[in-house]
Protein backbone atom coordinates (compact mmCIF):
# COMPACT_ATOMS: atom_id res chain seq x y z
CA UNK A 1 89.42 10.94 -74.47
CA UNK A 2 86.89 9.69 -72.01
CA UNK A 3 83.96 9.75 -74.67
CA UNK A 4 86.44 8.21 -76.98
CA UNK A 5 86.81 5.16 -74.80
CA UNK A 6 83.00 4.93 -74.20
CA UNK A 7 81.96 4.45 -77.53
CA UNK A 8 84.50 2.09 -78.03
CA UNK A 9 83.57 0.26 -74.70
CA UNK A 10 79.91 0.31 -76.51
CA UNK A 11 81.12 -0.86 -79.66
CA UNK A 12 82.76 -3.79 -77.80
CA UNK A 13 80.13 -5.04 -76.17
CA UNK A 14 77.59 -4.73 -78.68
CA UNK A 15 79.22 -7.28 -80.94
CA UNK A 16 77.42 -10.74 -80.67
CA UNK A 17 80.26 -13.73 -80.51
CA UNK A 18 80.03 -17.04 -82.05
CA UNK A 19 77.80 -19.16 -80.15
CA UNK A 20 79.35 -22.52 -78.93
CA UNK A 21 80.19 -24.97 -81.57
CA UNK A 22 78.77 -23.07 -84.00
CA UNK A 23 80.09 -23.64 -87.31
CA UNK A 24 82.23 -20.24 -89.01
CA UNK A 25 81.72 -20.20 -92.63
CA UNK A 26 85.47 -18.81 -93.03
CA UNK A 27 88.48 -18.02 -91.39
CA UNK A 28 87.78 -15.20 -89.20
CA UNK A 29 90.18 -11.94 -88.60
CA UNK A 30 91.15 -11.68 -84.63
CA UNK A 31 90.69 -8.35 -82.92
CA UNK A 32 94.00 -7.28 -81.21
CA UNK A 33 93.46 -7.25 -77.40
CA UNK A 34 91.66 -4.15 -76.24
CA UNK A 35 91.99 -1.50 -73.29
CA UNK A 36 90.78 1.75 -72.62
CA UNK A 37 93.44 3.93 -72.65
CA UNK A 38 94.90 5.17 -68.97
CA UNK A 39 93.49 1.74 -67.34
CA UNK A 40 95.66 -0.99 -68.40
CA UNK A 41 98.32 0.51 -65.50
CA UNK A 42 95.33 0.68 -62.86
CA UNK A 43 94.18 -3.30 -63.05
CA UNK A 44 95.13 -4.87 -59.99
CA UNK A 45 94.94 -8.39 -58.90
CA UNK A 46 91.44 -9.74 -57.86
CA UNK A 47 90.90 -9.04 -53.85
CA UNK A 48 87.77 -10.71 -52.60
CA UNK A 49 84.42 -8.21 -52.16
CA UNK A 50 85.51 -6.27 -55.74
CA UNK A 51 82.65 -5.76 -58.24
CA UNK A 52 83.15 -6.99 -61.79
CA UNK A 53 84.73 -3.39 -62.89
CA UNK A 54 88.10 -4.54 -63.84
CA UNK A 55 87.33 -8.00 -64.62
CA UNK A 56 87.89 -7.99 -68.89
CA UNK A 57 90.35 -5.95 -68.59
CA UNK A 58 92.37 -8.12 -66.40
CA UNK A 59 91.82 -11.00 -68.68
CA UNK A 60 93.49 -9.01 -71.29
CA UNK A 61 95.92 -7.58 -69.16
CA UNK A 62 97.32 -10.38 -68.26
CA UNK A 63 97.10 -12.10 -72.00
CA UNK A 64 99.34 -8.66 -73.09
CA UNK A 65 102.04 -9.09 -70.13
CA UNK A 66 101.59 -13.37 -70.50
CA UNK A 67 101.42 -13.08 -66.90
CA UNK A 68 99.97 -16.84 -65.43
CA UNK A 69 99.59 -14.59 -62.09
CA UNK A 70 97.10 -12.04 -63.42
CA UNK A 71 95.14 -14.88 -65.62
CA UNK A 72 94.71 -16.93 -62.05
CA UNK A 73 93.60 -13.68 -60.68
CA UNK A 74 91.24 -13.66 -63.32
CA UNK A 75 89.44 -16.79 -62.96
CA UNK A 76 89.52 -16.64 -59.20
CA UNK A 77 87.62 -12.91 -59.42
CA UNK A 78 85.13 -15.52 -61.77
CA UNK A 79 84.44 -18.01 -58.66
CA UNK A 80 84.41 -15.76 -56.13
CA UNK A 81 81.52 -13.22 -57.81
CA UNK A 82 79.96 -16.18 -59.35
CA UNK A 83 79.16 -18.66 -55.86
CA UNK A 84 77.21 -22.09 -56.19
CA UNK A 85 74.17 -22.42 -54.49
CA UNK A 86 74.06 -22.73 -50.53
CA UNK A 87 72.53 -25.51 -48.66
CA UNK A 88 69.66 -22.62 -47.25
CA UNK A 89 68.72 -21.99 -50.95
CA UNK A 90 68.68 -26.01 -51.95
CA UNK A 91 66.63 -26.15 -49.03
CA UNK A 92 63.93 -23.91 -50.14
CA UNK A 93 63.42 -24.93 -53.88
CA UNK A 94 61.07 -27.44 -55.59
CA UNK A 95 61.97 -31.65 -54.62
CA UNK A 96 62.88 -31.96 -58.53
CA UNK A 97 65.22 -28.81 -58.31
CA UNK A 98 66.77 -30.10 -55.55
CA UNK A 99 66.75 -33.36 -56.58
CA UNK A 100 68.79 -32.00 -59.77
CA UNK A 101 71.52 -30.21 -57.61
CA UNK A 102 71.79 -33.76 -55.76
CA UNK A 103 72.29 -35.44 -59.13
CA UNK A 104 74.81 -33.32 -60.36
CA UNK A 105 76.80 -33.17 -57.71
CA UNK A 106 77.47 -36.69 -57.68
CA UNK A 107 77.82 -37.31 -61.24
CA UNK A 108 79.98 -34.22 -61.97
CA UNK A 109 83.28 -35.88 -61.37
CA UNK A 110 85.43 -34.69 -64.00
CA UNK A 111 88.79 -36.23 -62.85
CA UNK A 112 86.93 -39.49 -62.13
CA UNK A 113 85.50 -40.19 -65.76
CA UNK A 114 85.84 -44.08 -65.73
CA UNK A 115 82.70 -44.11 -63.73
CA UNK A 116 80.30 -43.08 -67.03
CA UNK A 117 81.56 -45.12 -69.51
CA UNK A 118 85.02 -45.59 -71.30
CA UNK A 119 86.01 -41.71 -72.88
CA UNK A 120 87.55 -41.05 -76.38
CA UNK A 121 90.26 -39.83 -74.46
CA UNK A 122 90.70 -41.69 -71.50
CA UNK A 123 89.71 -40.77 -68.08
CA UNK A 124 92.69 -38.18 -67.46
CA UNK A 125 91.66 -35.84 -69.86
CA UNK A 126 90.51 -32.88 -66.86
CA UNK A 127 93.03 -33.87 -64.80
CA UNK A 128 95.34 -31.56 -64.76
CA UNK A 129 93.12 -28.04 -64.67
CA UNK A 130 92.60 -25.98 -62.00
CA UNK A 131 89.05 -24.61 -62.42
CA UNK A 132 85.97 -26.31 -63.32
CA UNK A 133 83.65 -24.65 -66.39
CA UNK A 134 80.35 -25.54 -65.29
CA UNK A 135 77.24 -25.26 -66.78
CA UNK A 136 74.91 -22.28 -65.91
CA UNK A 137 71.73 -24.29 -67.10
CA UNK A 138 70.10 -27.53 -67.42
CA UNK A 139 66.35 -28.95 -68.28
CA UNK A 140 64.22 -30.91 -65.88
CA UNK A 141 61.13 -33.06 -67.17
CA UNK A 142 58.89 -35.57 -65.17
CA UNK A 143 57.59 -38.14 -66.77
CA UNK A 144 54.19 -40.45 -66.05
CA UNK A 145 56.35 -43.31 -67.04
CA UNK A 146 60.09 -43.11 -67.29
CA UNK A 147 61.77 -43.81 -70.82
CA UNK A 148 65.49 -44.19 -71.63
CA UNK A 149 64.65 -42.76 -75.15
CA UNK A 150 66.82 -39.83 -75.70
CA UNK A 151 63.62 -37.74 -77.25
CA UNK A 152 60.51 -38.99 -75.36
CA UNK A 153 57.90 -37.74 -77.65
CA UNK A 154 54.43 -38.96 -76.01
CA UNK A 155 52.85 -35.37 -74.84
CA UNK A 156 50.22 -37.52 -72.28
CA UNK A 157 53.31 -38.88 -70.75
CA UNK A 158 54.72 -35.34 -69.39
CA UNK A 159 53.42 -33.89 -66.16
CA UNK A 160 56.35 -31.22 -65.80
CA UNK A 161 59.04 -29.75 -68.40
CA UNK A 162 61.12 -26.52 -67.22
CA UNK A 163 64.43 -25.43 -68.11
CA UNK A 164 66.48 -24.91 -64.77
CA UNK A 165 68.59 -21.44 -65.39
CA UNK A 166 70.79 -19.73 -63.18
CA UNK A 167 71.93 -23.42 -62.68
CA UNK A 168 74.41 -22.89 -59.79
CA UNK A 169 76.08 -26.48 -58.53
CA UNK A 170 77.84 -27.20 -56.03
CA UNK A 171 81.22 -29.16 -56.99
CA UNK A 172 82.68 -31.98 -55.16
CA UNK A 173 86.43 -31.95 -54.33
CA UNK A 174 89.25 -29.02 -54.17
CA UNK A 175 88.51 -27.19 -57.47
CA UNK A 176 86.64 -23.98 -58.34
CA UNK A 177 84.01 -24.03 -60.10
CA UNK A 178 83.35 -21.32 -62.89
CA UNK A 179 80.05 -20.87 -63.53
CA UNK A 180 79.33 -19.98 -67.01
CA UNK A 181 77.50 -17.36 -67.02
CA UNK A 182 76.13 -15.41 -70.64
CA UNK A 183 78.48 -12.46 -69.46
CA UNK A 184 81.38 -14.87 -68.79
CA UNK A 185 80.96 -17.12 -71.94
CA UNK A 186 80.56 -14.17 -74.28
CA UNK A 187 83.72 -12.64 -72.51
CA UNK A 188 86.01 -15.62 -73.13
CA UNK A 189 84.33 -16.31 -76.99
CA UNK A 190 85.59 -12.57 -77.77
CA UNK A 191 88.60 -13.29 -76.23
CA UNK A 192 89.52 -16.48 -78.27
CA UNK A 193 87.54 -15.03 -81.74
CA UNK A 194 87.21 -17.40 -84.44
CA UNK A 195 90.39 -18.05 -86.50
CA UNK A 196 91.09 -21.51 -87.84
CA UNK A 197 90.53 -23.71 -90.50
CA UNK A 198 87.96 -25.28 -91.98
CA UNK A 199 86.11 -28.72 -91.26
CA UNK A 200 87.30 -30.72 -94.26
CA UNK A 201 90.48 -29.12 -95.13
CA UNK A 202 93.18 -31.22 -96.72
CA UNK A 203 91.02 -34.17 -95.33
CA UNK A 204 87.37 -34.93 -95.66
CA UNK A 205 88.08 -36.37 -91.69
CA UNK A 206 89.89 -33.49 -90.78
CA UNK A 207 88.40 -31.35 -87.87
CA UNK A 208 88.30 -27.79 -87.65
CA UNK A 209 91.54 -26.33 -85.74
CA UNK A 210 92.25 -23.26 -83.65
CA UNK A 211 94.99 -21.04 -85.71
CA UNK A 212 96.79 -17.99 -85.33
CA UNK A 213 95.87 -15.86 -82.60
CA UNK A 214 93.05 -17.91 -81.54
CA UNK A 215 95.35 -20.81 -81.21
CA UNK A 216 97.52 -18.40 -79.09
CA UNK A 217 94.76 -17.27 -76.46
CA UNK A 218 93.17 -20.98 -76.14
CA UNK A 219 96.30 -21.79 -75.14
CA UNK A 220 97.10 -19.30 -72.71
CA UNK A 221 93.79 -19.68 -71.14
CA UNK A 222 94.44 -23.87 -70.52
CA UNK A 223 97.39 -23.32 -68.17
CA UNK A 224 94.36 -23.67 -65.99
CA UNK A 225 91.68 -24.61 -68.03
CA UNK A 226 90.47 -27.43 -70.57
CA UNK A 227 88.89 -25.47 -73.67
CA UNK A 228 88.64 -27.53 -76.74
CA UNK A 229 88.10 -26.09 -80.34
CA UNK A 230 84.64 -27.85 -81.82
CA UNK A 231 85.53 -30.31 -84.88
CA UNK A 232 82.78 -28.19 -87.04
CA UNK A 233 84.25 -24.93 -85.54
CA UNK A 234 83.50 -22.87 -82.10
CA UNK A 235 84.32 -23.56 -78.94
CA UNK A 236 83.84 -26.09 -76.15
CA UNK A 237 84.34 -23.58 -72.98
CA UNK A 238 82.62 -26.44 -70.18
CA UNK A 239 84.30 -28.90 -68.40
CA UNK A 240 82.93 -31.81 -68.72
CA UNK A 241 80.71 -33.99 -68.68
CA UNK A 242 77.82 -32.34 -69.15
CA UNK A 243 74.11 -32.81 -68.76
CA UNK A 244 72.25 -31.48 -70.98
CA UNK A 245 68.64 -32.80 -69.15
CA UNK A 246 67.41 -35.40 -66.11
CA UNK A 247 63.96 -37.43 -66.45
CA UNK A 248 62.19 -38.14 -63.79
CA UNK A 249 59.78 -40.82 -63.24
CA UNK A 250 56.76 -39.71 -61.58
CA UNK A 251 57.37 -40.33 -57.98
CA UNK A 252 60.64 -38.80 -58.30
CA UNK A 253 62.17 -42.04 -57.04
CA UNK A 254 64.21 -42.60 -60.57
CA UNK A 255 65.90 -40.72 -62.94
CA UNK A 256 67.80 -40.73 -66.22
CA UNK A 257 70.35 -38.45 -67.14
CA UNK A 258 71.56 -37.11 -70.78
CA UNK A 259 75.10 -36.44 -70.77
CA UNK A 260 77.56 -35.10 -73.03
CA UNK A 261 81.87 -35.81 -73.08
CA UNK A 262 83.37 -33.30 -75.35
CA UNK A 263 82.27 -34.96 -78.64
CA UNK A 264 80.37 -37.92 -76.83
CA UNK A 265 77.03 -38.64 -75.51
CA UNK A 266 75.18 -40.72 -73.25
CA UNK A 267 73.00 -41.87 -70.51
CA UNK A 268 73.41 -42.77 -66.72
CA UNK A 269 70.65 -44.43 -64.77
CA UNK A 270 70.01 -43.04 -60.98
CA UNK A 271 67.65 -44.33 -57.96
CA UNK A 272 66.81 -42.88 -55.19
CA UNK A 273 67.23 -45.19 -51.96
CA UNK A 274 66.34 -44.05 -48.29
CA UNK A 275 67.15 -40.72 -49.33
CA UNK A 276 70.10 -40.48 -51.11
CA UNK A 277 70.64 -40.50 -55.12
CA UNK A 278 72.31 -43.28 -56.32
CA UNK A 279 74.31 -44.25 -59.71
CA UNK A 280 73.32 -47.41 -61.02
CA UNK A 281 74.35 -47.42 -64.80
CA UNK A 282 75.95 -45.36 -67.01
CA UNK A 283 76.92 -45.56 -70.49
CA UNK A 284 78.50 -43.84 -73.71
CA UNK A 285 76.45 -44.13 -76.61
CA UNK A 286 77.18 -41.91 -79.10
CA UNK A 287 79.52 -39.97 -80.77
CA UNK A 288 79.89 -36.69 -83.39
């Protein structure tokens, strides 16, 4: 029995989910929920110092039993192993690292959305969570001259491009941030799968939707969270906004930032004055 549940623990972890708003071609099948056999009795709540052992199995756990409890077990285990950065490590990286932390932190203000621009949505739409999805990466470019062009293309105009990874914020307020991690966003994709329709269907305007099963687990997992189903198909898992990259003007005194709101875009203008990163304009310029 315990080879048994080996190679299926193998089986289940070599299969590669969708990526993020990718696009499924068809309606896919959704795996029943899956757990070895003589643990599902043995997965406790999340207690503070525990390694990741029984972490997917609690999400499923508590997706078979529709126990809220267990699921907020769940994505507290997630915070807890998963910690922002500390002030000591901001400390001790590169000015435009840091400079990037500083940024996010104060733009990051999901339940304060008014301040970017004027959502699809309206400015309530994270209110009501209780855990942040935050982004686990996020590129960093300095710039000879600054440019609010969304694609600067001038190569004698960079002096530094780097993707930041391991992107670790810190979050302002009472909630928890998740950090999504590969592990974590390829555990919640195989948890939600890929059934629903098709972009199109019925409509030529109509948006892919979550069906079935799939429609079952997204909505378990937003009692706490704010996952939305992509109009071409996949998943949204982050709460947003998002920002996707910061320019920096040479002297690291400036900065634009790229943003994205569920299925909007745009850019915020920051300054640096005695110190302190400051939000100057911001605005909503596109949309999918």
């Amino acid at each position: 029995m315990r080879i048994l549940t080996l190679i299926l623990l193998a089986l289940l972890s070599s299969k590669t989910p969708a990526e993020e708003c990718a696009c499924p071609q068809e309606k896919l099948s959704q795996q029943q929920p899956f757990i070895p056999d003589n643990l599902y009795d043995e997965v406790p709540e999340y207690k503070r110092g525990e390694r990741e052992l029984y972490q997917e199995f609690r999400l499923y756990r508590a997706y078979l039993d529709q126990n809220s409890t267990l699921l907020d077990s769940f994505f507290n285990g997630w915070a807890n192993l998963n910690p922002p950065i500390t002030n000591r490590q901001l400390d001790a990286l590169p000015k435009a690292f840091r400079f990037t932390y500083e940024i996010f932190k104060d733009f990051y203000q999901p339940a304060n959305l008014g301040r970017i621009g004027r959502p699809e949505w309206g400015n309530d739409q994270f209110a009501g969570v209780k855990y942040y999805v935050v982004q686990n990466s996020i590129d960093v470019n300095v710039y000879e001259q600054l440019k609010q062009d969304r694609y600067p293309i001038d190569p004698d105009n960079i002096i530094f491009e780097s993707t930041l990874n391991n992107f670790r914020p810190q979050v302002q307020g009472n909630k928890l941030a998740l950090i999504l991690t590969e592990e974590y966003k390829n555990r919640l994709l195989m948890f939600l799968g890929g059934e629903s329709t098709p972009a199109g269907q019925g409509n030529i305007m109509a948006p892919a939707m979550a069906i079935g099963e799939s429609n079952k687990r997204l909505q378990f997992l937003n009692q706490y969270l704010k996952i939305y189903h992509g109009h071409w198909g996949g998943w949204r898992l982050v709460t947003d906004p998002t920002i996707s990259r910061i320019d920096f003007n040479g002297e690291l005194t400036k900065a634009i930032v790229h943003f994205e709101l569920v299925y909007q875009g745009g850019e915020a203008v920051y300054e640096n004055k005695d110190g302190k990163w400051m939000l100057k304009e911001s605005r909503l310029t596109w949309i999918t």
